[in-house]
Protein backbone atom coordinates (compact mmCIF):
# COMPACT_ATOMS: atom_id res chain seq x y z
CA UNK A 1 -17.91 8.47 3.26
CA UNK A 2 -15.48 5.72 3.13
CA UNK A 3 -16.36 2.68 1.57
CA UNK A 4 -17.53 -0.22 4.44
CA UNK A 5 -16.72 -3.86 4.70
CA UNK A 6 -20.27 -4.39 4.47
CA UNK A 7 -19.99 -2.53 0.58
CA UNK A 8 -17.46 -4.60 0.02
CA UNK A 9 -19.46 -7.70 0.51
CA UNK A 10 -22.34 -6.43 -1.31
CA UNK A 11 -20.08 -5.98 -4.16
CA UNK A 12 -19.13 -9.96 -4.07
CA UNK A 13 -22.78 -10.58 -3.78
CA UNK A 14 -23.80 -8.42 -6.98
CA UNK A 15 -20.18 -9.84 -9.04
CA UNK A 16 -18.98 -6.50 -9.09
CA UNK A 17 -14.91 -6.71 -8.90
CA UNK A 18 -13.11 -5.20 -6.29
CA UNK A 19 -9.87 -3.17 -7.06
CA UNK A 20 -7.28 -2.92 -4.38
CA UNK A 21 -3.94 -1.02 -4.74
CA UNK A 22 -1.32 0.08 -1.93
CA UNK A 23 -0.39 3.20 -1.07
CA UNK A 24 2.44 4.82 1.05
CA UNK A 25 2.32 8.54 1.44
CA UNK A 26 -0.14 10.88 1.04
CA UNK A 27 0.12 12.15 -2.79
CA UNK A 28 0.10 8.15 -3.98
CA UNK A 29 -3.14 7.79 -1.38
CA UNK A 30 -4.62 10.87 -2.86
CA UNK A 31 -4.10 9.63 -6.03
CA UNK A 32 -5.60 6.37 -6.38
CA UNK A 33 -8.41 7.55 -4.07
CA UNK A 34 -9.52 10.09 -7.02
CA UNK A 35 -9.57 6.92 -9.69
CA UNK A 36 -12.04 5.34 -7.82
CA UNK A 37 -10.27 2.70 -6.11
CA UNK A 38 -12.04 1.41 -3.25
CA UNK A 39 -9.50 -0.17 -0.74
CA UNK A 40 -5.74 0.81 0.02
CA UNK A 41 -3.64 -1.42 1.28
CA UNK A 42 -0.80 0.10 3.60
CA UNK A 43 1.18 -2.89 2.72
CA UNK A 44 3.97 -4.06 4.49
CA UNK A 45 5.81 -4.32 1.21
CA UNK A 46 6.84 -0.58 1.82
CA UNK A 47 9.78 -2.67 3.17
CA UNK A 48 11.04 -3.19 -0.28
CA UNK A 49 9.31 -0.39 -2.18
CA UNK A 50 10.24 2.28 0.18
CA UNK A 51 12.76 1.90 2.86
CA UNK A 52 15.16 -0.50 0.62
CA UNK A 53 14.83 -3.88 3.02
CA UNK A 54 15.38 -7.19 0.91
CA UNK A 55 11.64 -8.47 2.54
CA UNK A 56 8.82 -7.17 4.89
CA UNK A 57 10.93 -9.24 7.97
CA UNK A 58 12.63 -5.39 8.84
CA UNK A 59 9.36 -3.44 9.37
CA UNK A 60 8.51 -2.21 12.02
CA UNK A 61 5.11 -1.17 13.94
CA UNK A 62 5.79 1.93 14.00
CA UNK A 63 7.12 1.82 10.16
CA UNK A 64 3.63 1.01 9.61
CA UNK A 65 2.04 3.47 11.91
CA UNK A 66 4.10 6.40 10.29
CA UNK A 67 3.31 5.45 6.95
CA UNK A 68 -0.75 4.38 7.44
CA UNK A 69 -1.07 8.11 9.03
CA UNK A 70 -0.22 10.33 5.82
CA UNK A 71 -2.63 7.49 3.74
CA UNK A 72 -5.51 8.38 5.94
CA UNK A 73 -4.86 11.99 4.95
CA UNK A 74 -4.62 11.28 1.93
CA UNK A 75 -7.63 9.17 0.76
CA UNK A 76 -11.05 10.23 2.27
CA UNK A 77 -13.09 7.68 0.37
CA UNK A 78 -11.31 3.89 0.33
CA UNK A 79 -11.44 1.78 3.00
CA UNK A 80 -7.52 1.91 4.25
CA UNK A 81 -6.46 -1.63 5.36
CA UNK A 82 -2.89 -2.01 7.14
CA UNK A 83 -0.81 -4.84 7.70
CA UNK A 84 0.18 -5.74 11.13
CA UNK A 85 4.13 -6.23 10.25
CA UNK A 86 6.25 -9.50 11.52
CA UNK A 87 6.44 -10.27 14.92
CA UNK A 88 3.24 -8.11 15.78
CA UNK A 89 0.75 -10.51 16.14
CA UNK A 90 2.93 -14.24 16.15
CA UNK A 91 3.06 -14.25 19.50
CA UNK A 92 -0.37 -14.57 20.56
CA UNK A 93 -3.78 -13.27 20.23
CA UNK A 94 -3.06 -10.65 23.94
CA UNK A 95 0.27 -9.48 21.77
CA UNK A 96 -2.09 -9.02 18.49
CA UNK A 97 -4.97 -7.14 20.16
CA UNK A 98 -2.78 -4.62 21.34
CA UNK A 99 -1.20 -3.87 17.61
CA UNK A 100 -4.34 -4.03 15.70
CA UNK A 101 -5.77 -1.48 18.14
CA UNK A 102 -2.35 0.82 17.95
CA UNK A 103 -2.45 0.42 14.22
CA UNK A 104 -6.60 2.00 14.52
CA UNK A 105 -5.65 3.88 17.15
CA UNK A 106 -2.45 5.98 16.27
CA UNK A 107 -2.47 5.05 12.59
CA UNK A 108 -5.71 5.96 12.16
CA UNK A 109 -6.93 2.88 9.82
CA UNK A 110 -10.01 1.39 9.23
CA UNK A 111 -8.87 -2.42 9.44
CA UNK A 112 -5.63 -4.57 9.24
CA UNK A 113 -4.87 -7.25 7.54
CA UNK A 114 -2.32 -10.36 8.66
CA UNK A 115 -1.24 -13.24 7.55
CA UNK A 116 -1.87 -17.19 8.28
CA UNK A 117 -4.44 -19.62 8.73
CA UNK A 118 -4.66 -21.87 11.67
CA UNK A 119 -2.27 -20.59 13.34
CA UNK A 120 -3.64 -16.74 13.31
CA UNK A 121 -7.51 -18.03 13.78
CA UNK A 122 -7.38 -17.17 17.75
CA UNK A 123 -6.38 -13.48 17.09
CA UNK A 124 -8.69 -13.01 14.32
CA UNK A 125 -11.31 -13.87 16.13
CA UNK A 126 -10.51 -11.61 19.06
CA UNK A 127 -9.17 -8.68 17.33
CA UNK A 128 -12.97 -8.86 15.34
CA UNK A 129 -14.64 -9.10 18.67
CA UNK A 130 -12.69 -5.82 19.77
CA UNK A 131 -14.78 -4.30 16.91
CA UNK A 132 -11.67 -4.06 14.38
CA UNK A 133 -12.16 -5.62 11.16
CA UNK A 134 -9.89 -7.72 10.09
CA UNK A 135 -8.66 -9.03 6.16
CA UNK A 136 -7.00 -12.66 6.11
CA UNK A 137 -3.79 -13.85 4.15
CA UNK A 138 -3.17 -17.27 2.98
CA UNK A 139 -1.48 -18.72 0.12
CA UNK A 140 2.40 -17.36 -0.38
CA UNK A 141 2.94 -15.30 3.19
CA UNK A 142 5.69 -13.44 2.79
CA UNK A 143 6.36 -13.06 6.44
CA UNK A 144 6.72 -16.56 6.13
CA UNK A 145 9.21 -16.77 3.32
CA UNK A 146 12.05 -18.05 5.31
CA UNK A 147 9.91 -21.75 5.78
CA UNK A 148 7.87 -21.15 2.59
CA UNK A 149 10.16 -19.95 0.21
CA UNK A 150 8.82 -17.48 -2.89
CA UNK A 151 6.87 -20.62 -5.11
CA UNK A 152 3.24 -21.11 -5.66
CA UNK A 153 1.34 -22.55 -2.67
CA UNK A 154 -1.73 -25.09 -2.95
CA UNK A 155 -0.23 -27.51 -5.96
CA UNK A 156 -1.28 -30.80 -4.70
CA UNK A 157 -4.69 -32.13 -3.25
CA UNK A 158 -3.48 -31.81 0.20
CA UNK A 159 -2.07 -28.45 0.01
CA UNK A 160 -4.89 -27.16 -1.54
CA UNK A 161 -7.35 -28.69 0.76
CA UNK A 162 -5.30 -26.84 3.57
CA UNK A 163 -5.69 -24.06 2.17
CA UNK A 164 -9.73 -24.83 1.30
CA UNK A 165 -10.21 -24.76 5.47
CA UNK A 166 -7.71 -21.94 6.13
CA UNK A 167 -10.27 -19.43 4.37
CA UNK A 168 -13.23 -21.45 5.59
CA UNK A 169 -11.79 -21.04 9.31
CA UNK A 170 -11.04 -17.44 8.70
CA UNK A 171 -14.28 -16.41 7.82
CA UNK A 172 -15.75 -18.44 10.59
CA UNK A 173 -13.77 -16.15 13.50
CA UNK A 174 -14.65 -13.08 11.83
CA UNK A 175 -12.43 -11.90 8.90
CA UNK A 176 -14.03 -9.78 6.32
CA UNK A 177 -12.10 -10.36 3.13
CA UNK A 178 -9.10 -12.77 2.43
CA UNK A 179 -5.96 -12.20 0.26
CA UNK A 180 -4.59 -15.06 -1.85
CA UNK A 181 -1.48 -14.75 -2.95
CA UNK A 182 0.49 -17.27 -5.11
CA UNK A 183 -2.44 -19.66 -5.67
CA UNK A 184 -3.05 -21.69 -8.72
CA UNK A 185 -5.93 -19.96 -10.07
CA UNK A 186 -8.66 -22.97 -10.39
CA UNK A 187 -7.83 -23.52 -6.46
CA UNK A 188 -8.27 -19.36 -5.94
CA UNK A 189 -11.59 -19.51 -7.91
CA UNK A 190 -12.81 -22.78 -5.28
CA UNK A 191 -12.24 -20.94 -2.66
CA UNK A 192 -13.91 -18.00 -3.79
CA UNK A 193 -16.98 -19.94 -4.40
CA UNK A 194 -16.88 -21.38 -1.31
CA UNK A 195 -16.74 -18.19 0.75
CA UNK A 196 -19.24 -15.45 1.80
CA UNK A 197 -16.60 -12.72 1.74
CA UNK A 198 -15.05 -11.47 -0.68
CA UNK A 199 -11.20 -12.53 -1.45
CA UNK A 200 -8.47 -10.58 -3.26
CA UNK A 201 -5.77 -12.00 -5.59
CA UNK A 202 -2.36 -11.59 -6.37
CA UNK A 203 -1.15 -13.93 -8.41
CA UNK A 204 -3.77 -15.90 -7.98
CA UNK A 205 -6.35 -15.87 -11.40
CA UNK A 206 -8.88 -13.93 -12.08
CA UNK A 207 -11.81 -16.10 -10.35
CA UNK A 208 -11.56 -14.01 -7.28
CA UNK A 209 -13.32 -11.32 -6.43
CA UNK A 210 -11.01 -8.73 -6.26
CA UNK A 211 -7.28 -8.07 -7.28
CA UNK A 212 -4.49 -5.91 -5.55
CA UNK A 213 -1.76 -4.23 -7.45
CA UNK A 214 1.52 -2.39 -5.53
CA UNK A 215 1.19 1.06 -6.80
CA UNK A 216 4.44 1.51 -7.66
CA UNK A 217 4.56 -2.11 -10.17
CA UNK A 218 1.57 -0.78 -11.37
CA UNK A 219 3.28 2.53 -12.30
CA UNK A 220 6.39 0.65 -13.57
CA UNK A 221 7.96 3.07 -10.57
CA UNK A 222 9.98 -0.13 -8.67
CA UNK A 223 12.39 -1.39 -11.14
CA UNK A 224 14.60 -3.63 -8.70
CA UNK A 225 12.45 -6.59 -9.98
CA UNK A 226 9.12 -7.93 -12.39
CA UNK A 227 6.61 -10.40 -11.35
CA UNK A 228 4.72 -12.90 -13.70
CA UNK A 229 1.55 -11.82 -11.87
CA UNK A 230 1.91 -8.30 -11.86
CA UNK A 231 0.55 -5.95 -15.24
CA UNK A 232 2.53 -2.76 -15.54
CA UNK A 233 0.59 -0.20 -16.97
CA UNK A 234 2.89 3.15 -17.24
CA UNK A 235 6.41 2.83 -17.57
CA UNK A 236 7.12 6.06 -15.22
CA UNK A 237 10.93 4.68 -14.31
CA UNK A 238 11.61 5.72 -17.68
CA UNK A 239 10.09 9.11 -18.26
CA UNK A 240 11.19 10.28 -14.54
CA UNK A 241 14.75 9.07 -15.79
CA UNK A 242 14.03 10.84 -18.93
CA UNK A 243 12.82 14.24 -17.20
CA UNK A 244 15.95 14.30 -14.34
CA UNK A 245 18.18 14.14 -17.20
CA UNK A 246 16.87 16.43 -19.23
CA UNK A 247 16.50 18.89 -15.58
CA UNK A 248 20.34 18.66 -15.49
CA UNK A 249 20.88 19.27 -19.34
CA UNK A 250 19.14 22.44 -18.73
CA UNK A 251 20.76 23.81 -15.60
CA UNK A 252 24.28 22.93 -17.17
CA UNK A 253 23.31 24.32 -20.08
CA UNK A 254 21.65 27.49 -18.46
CA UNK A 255 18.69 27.53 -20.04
CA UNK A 256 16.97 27.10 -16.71
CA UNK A 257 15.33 29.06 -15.20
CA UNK A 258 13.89 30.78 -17.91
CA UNK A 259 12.96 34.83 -17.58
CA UNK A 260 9.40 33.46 -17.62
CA UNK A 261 10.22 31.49 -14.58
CA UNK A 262 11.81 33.85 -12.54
CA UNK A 263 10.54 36.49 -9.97
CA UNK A 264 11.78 40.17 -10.94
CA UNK A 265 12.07 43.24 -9.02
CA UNK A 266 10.08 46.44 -8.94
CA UNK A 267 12.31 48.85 -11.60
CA UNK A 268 12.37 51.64 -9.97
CA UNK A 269 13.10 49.78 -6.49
CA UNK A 270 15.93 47.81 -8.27
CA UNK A 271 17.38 51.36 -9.75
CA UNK A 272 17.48 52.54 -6.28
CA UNK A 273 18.86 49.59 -5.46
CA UNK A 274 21.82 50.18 -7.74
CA UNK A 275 22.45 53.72 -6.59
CA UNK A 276 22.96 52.87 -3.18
CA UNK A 277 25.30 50.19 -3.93
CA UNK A 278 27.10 52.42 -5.72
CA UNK A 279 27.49 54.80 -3.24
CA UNK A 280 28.40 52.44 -0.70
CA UNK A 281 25.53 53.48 1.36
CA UNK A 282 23.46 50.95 3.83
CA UNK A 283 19.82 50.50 3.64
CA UNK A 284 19.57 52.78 7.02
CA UNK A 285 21.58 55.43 4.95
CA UNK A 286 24.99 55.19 6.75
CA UNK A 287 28.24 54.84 5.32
């Protein structure tokens, strides 16, 4: 049974943290689904992570549709959020309707997520009354990077307060959780307050009531760049680096495969193997 939005706001309502983490593929979805983690995010930072682009601006729906499916296989117990990538929902709530139901529909997910606050309140309200539940974005958007830039958002009173009725609007048309990303945390932990549903940092303090991790900055897997909000807790980079080299040591060196790693012949099937070799004589015994 995967977990509901409705758990999820019981869990805000008892103080019990919520733990989010993306996932990719299906062996990173399996994994994290056996720790216990409640919600995947099928984040549209596979962009960097995964296919190489310098920002999420280069995915594509079906980028996320391809890459939500082996997630779902994956996981059978965490909710699996998506992100509806750029350009699928900015031009209007008809345009985001249609995406968010492709992204259930063919990707098999349980909700989406997108980013915004006024100016995504329309869709979020009719993509919820479709029946698909939705999880808001505000703070840093990185869709929006290109007119926000990469810097903390919400730093003066009347950034903040913008921010303040961005979550308060996107819980009134229907949105189920809300990531912050980027926010100073005393604004983060206001806003928290202030809501019914849950929200989810990043970089954003730890007064909310959940936090999301990339899998792979959590693994110390993506070494292209660090982030002051991000914990690394495995340094796998190294050890695979470690391991490959060590692979090619040993296959230069000969030393593998080992016997015990090998598959062997039948004796007697290899001896008769031999003879017929050395008689020049075909399996069908001609010459």
């Amino acid at each position: 049974m995967r977990t509901t939005i409705r758990q999820l706001e019981a869990m805000k309502s008892r103080g019990d943290k919520i733990p989010m983490i993306t996932a990719y593929d299906y062996t990173s979805a399996g994994i994290v689904d056996r720790a216990g983690i409640p919600v995947i995010l099928v984040g549209d930072s596979l962009g960097q992570v995964i296919l190489g682009y310098d920002s999420t601006l280069s995915v594509t729906m079906e980028d996320m549709i391809y890459h939500v499916r082996p997630v779902i296989r994956g996981a059978s117990n965490a909710q699996v959020v998506v992100d509806m990538p750029f350009m699928s929902y900015q031009e209007g709530p008809k345009i985001a309707l249609h995406n968010a139901g492709r992204l259930l529909k063919e990707g098999g997910a349980q909700s989406v997520k997108l980013e915004g606050g006024a100016s995504v309140v329309e869709s979020v309200r009719i993509i919820v009354e479709a029946g698909i539940p939705v999880m808001g974005h505000i703070g840093l958007t990185p869709q929006s990077q290109n007119q926000l830039g990469t810097r903390v958002q919400g730093k003066t009173v009347v950034k903040a307060m913008e921010l303040i009725d961005q979550a308060i609007a996107l819980e009134q048309a229907g949105a189920y959780s809300i990531v912050l990303e980027l926010v100073p945390a005393e604004l983060a932990e206001l806003i928290t307050e202030r809501l019914s549903i849950p929200t989810i940092g990043i970089g954003a303090g730890p007064g909310c009531d959940g936090q999301v991790l990339v899998f792979h900055d959590l693994l110390g897997l993506y070494i292209d760049q660090d982030f002051k909000h991000s914990r690394r807790y495995a340094n796998f980079a190294d050890d695979a680096k470690t391991a490959v080299s060590t692979y090619v040591s040993d296959v230069q060196a000969r030393s593998f495969p080992s016997g015990e790693e090998s598959h062997n012949m039948d004796r007697e099937v290899f001896e008769q193997l031999l003879i017929k070799l050395k008689d020049n004589v075909s399996i069908d015994g001609n010459h």
